[in-house]
Protein backbone atom coordinates (compact mmCIF):
# COMPACT_ATOMS: atom_id res chain seq x y z
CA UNK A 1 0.00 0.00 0.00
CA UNK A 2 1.12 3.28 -1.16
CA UNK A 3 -0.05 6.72 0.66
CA UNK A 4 -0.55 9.76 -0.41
CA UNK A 5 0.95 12.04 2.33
CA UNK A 6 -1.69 15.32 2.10
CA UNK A 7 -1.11 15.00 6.17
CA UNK A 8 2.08 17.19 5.62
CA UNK A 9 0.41 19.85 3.16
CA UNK A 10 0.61 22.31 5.38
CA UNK A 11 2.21 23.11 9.03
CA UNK A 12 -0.08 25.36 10.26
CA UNK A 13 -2.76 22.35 9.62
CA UNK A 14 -1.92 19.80 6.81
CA UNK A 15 -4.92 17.54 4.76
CA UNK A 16 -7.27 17.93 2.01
CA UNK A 17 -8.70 20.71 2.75
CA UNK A 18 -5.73 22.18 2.33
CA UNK A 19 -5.78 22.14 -1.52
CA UNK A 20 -9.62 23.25 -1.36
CA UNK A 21 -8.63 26.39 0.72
CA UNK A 22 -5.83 27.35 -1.83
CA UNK A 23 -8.03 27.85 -4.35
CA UNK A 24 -11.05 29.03 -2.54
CA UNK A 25 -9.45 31.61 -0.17
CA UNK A 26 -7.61 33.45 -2.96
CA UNK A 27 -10.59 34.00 -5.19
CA UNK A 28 -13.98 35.99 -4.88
CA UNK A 29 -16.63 35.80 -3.47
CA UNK A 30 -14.07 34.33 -0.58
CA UNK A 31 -10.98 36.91 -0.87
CA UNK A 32 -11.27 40.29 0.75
CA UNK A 33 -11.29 40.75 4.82
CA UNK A 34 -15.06 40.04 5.05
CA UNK A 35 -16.21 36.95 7.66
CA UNK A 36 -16.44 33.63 6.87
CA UNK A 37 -19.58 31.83 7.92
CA UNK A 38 -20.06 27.88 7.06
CA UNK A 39 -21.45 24.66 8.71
CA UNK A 40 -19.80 21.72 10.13
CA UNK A 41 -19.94 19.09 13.27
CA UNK A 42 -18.34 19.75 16.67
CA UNK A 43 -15.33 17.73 15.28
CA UNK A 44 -15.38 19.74 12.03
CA UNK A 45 -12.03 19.77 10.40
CA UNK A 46 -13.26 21.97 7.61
CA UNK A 47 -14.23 24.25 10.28
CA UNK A 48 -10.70 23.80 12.16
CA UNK A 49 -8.59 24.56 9.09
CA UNK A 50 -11.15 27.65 8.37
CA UNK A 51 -10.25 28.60 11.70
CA UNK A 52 -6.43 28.98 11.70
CA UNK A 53 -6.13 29.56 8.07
CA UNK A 54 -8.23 32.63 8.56
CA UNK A 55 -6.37 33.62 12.00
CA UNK A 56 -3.37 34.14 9.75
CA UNK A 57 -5.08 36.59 7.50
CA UNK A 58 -6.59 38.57 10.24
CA UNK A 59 -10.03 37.36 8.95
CA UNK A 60 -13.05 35.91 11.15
CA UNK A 61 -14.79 32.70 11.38
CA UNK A 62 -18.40 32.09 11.89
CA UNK A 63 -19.44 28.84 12.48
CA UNK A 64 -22.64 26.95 11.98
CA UNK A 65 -22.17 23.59 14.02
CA UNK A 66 -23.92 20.45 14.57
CA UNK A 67 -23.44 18.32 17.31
CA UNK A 68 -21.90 14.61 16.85
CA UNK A 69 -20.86 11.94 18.40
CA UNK A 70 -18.12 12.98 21.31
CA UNK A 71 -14.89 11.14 20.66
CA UNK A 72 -11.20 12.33 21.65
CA UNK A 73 -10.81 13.40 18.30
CA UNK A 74 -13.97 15.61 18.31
CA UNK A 75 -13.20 16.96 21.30
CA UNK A 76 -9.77 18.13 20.18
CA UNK A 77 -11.10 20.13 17.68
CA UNK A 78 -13.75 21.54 19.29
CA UNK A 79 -11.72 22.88 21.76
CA UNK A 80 -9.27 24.57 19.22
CA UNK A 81 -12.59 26.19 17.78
CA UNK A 82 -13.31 27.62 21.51
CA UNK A 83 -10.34 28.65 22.01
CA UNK A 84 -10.08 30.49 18.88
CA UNK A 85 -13.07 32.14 20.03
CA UNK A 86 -15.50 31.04 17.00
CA UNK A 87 -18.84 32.56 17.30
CA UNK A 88 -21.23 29.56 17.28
CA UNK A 89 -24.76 28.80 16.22
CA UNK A 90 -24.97 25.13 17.34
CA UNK A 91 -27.40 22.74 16.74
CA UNK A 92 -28.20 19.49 18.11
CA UNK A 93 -28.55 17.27 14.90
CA UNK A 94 -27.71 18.21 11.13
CA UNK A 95 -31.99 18.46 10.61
CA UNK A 96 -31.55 21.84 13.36
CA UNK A 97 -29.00 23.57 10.87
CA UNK A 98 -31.70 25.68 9.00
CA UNK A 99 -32.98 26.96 12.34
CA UNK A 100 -28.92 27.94 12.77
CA UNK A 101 -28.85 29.66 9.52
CA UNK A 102 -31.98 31.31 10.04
CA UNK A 103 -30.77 32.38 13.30
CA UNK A 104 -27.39 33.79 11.94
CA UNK A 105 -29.64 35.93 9.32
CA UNK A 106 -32.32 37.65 12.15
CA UNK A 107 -32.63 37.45 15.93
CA UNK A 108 -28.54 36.04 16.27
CA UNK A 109 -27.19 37.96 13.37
CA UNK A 110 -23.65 39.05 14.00
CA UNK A 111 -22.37 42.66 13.35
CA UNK A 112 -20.74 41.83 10.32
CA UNK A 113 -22.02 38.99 8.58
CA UNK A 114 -19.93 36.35 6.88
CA UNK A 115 -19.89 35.02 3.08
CA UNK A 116 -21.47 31.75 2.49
CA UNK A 117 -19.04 28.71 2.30
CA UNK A 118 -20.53 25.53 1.42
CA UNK A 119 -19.61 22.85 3.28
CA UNK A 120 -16.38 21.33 3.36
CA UNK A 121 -15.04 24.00 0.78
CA UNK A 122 -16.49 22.14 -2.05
CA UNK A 123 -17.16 25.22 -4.33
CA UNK A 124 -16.61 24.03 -7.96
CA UNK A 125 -13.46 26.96 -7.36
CA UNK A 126 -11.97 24.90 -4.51
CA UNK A 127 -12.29 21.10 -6.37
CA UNK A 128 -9.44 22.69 -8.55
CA UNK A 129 -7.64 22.20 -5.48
CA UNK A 130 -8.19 18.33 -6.13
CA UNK A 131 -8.04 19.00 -9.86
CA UNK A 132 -4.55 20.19 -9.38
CA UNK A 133 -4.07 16.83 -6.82
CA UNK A 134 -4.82 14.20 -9.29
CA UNK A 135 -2.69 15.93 -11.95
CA UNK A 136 0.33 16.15 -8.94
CA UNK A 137 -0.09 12.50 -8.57
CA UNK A 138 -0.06 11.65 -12.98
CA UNK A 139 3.59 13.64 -12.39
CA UNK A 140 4.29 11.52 -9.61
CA UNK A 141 3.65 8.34 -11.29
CA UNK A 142 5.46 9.42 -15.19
CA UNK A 143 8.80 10.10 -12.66
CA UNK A 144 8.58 6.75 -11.55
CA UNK A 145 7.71 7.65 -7.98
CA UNK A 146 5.24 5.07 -7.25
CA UNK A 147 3.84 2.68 -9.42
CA UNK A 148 0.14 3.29 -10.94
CA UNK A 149 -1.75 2.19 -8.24
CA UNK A 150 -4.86 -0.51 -9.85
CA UNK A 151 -6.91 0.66 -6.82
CA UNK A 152 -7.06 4.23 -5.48
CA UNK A 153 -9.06 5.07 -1.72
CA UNK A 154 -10.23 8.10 -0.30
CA UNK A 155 -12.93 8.97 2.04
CA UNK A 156 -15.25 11.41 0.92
CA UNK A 157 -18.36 13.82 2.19
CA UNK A 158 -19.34 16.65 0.53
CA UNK A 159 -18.38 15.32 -2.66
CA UNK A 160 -15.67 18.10 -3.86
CA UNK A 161 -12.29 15.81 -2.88
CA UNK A 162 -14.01 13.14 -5.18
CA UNK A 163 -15.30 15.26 -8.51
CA UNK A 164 -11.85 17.44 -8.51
CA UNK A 165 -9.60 14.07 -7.87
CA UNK A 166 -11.81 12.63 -10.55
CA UNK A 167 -11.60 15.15 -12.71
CA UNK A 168 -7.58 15.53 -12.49
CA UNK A 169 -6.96 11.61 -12.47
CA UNK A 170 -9.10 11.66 -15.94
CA UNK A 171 -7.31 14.70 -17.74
CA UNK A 172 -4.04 12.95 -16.80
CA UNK A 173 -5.27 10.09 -18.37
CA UNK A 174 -4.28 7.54 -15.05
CA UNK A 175 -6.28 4.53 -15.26
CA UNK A 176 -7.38 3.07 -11.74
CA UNK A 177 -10.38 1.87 -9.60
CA UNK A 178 -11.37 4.99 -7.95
CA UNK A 179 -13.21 4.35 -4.46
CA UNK A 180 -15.01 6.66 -2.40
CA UNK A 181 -15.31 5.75 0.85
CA UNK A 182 -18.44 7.61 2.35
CA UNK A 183 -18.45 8.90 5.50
CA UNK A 184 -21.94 9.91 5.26
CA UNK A 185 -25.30 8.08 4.56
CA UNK A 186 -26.23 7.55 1.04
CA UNK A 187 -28.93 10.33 1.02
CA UNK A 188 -25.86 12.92 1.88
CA UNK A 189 -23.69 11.57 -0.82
CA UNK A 190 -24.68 9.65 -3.83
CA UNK A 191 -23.92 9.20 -7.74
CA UNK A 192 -26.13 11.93 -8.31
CA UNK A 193 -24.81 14.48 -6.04
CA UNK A 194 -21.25 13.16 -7.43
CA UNK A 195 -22.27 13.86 -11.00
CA UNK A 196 -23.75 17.25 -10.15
CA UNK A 197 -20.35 18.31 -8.42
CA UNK A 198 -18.22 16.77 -11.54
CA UNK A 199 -20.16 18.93 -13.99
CA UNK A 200 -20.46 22.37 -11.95
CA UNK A 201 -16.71 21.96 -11.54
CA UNK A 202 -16.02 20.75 -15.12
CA UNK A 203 -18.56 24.08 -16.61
CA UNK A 204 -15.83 25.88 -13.91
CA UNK A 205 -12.68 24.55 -15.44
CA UNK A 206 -13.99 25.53 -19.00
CA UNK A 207 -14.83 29.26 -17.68
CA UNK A 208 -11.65 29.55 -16.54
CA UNK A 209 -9.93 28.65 -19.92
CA UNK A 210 -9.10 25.03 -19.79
CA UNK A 211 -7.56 23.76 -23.21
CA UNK A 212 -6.78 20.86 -25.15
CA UNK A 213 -9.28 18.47 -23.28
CA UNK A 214 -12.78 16.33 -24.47
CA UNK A 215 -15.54 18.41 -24.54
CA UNK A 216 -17.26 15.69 -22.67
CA UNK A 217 -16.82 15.15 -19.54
CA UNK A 218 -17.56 11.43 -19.80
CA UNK A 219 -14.88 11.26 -21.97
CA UNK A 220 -12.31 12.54 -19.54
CA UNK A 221 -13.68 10.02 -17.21
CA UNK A 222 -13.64 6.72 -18.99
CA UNK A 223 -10.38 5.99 -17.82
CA UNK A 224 -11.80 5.54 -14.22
CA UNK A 225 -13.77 3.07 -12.53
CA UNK A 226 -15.83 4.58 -9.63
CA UNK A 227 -17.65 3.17 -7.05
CA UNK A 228 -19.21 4.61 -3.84
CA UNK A 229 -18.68 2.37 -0.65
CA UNK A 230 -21.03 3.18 2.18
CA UNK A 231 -20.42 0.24 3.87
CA UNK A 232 -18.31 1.76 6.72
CA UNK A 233 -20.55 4.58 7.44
CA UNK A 234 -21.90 2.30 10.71
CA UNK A 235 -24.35 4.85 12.16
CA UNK A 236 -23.81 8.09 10.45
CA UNK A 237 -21.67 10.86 9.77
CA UNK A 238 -18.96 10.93 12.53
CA UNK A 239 -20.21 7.33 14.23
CA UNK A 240 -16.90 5.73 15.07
CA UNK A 241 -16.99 2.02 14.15
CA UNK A 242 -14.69 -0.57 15.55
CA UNK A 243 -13.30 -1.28 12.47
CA UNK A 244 -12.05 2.71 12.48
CA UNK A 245 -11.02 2.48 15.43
CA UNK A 246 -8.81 -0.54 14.96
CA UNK A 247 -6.99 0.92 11.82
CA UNK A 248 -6.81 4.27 13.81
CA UNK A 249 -4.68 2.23 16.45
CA UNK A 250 -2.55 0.37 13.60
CA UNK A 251 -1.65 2.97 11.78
CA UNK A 252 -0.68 5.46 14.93
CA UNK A 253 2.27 2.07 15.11
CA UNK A 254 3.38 3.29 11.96
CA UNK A 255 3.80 6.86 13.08
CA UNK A 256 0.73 8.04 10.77
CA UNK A 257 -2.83 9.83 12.59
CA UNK A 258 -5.52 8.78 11.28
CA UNK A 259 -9.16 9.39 12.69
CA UNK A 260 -12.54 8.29 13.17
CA UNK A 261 -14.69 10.17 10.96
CA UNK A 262 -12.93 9.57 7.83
CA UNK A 263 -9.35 8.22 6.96
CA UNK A 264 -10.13 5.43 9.38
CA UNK A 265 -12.88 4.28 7.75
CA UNK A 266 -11.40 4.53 4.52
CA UNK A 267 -8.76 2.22 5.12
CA UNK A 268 -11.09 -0.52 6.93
CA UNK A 269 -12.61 -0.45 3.53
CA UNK A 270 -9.17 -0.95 2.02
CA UNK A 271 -8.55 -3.81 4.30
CA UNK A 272 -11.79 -5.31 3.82
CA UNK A 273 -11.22 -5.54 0.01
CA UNK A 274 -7.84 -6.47 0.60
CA UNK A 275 -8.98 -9.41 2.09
CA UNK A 276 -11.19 -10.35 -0.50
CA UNK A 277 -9.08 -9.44 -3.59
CA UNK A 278 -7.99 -13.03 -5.68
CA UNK A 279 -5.14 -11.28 -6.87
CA UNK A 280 -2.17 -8.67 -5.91
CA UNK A 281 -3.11 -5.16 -6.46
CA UNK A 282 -1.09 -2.21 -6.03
CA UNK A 283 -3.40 0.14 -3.73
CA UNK A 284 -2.94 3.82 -3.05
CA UNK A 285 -4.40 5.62 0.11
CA UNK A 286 -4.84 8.66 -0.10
CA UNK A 287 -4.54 10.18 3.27
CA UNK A 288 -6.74 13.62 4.10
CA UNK A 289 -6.13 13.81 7.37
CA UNK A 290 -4.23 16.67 8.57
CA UNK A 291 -2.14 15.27 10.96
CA UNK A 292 -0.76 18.23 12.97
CA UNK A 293 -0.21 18.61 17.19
CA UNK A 294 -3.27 21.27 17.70
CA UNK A 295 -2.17 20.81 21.57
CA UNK A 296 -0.49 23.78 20.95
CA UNK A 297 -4.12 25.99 20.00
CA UNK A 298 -5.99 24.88 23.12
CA UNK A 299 -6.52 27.41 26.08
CA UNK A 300 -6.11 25.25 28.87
CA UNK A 301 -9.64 26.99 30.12
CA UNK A 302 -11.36 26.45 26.92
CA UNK A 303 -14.08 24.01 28.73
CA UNK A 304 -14.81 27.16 30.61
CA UNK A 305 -15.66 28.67 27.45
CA UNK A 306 -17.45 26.18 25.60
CA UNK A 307 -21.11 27.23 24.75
CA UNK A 308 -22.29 23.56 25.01
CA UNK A 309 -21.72 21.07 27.68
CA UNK A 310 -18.62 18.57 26.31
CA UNK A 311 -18.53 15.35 28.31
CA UNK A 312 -15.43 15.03 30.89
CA UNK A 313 -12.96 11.92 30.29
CA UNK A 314 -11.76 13.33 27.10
């Protein structure tokens, strides 16, 4: 197994959403010094990398936040989010997040209100992030790197991290078994909302002057093979499994972080294959995990500053 290290993109706070912010950060309607105001769980890394990436350009946060399952890892980066003093509208569940929003717009409406980021980043602007990822990797291969990998994992959730590696993997012209390893329940992510993030980004790409490619986008794609695997989504978005947990635990003995939510569910689908493959395959993970110590963002009195109750033993 081969893996893609986007853990050490960054050392203020290293993963996908990394490449996503690149892109997103440094174009309109998301340039400028204006707030920005977008949803995520308690455990939100989206929401964490927002966070500092923003504290470095002097810029404010405003989150919209869901409440999920309380794990060490969730707790972590709640805390940073405290401590960073994020104004909150929290909800429950993910079904209370229009009350949120409509509470951010009237009777909780900040001084200054933020631009809209959808979630996770996944403007059609910031999948050129993971445009720009799967053509990195067709470089990384032609030097003779790593090998092509026949098999290709990565977790995915809001659907941009799989359209703009997609996309990328197809102009490059790398032929693998793409999977997408859900992290949330089929209604959340689906072939349809994949498709409908492929061509938003691909009408993007053209806008902004891409060249010498198929006109259709099927084209581009028919040297992948793409399958969504929801089978390690256990009880919904941010429900640790066992199975997580156990390749959490294996892979910290290698001296890699992984988590609950995502990467560790991605690679208990790579091991479950694994197991049932009749052949050798050469497999690439691609980790999106940003790996970094956030120990050093946490006010030591940040429980005393948390707007919800956050369990104790953590």
């Amino acid at each position: 197994m081969w893996i893609k290290r986007d853990d050490q993109t960054s050392e203020i706070y290293g993963g996908g959403k990394v490449r996503k912010l690149q892109w997103a950060l440094a174009n309109p309607p998301f340039a400028g010094d204006m707030p920005i105001v977008t949803m995520g769980g308690t455990g939100s890394h989206h929401l964490v990398a927002l966070a500092l990436f923003l504290e470095t350009l002097g810029r404010e946060l405003h989150g919209l936040v869901f409440q999920q399952p309380w794990t060490p890892h969730v707790v972590q980066n709640f805390a940073v989010l405290v401590s960073k003093n994020v104004p909150m509208w929290i909800a429950r569940t993910r079904v209370g997040l229009p009350l949120c929003w409509l509470a951010y717009r009237t009777w909780r409406r900040p001084a200054r209100r933020g631009v809209d980021m959808g979630p996770g980043a996944s403007t059609p602007l910031g999948c050129f992030g993971f445009v720009d990822a799967g053509l990195e990797l067709a470089t990384q291969i032609a030097a003779g790197e790593l090998p092509p990998p026949d098999d290709l994992y990565v977790a995915s959730g809001s659907a941009g991290t799989a359209a703009g590696l997609a996309l990328g993997l197809g102009l490059a012209g790398v032929r693998t078994r793409l999977h997408l390893v859900s992290s949330v329940e089929r209604w959340a992510f689906n072939a349809v909302l994949l498709r409908h993030k492929v061509a938003s980004t691909w009408t993007e790409l053209q806008r902004h002057g891409l060249r010498d490619a198929p006109r259709d986008v099927d084209t581009v794609l028919e040297c992948l093979d793409v399958t969504i695997d929801h089978a390690e989504v256990g009880d919904g978005y941010g429900a640790p499994t066992r199975a997580a947990e156990r390749e959490v635990e294996r892979a910290r003995e290698h001296g890699l972080a992984l988590e609950t939510t995502y990467t560790g569910k991605c690679v208990a689908a790579l091991r479950r294959d694994d197991a049932e493959a009749s052949h050798p395959r050469t497999v690439l993970f691609w980790n999106t995990h940003g790996g970094n110590d956030l120990r050093p963002h946490i006010d030591p009195a940040w429980r005393d500053k948390s707007p919800i109750a956050v369990p104790d033993g953590y």
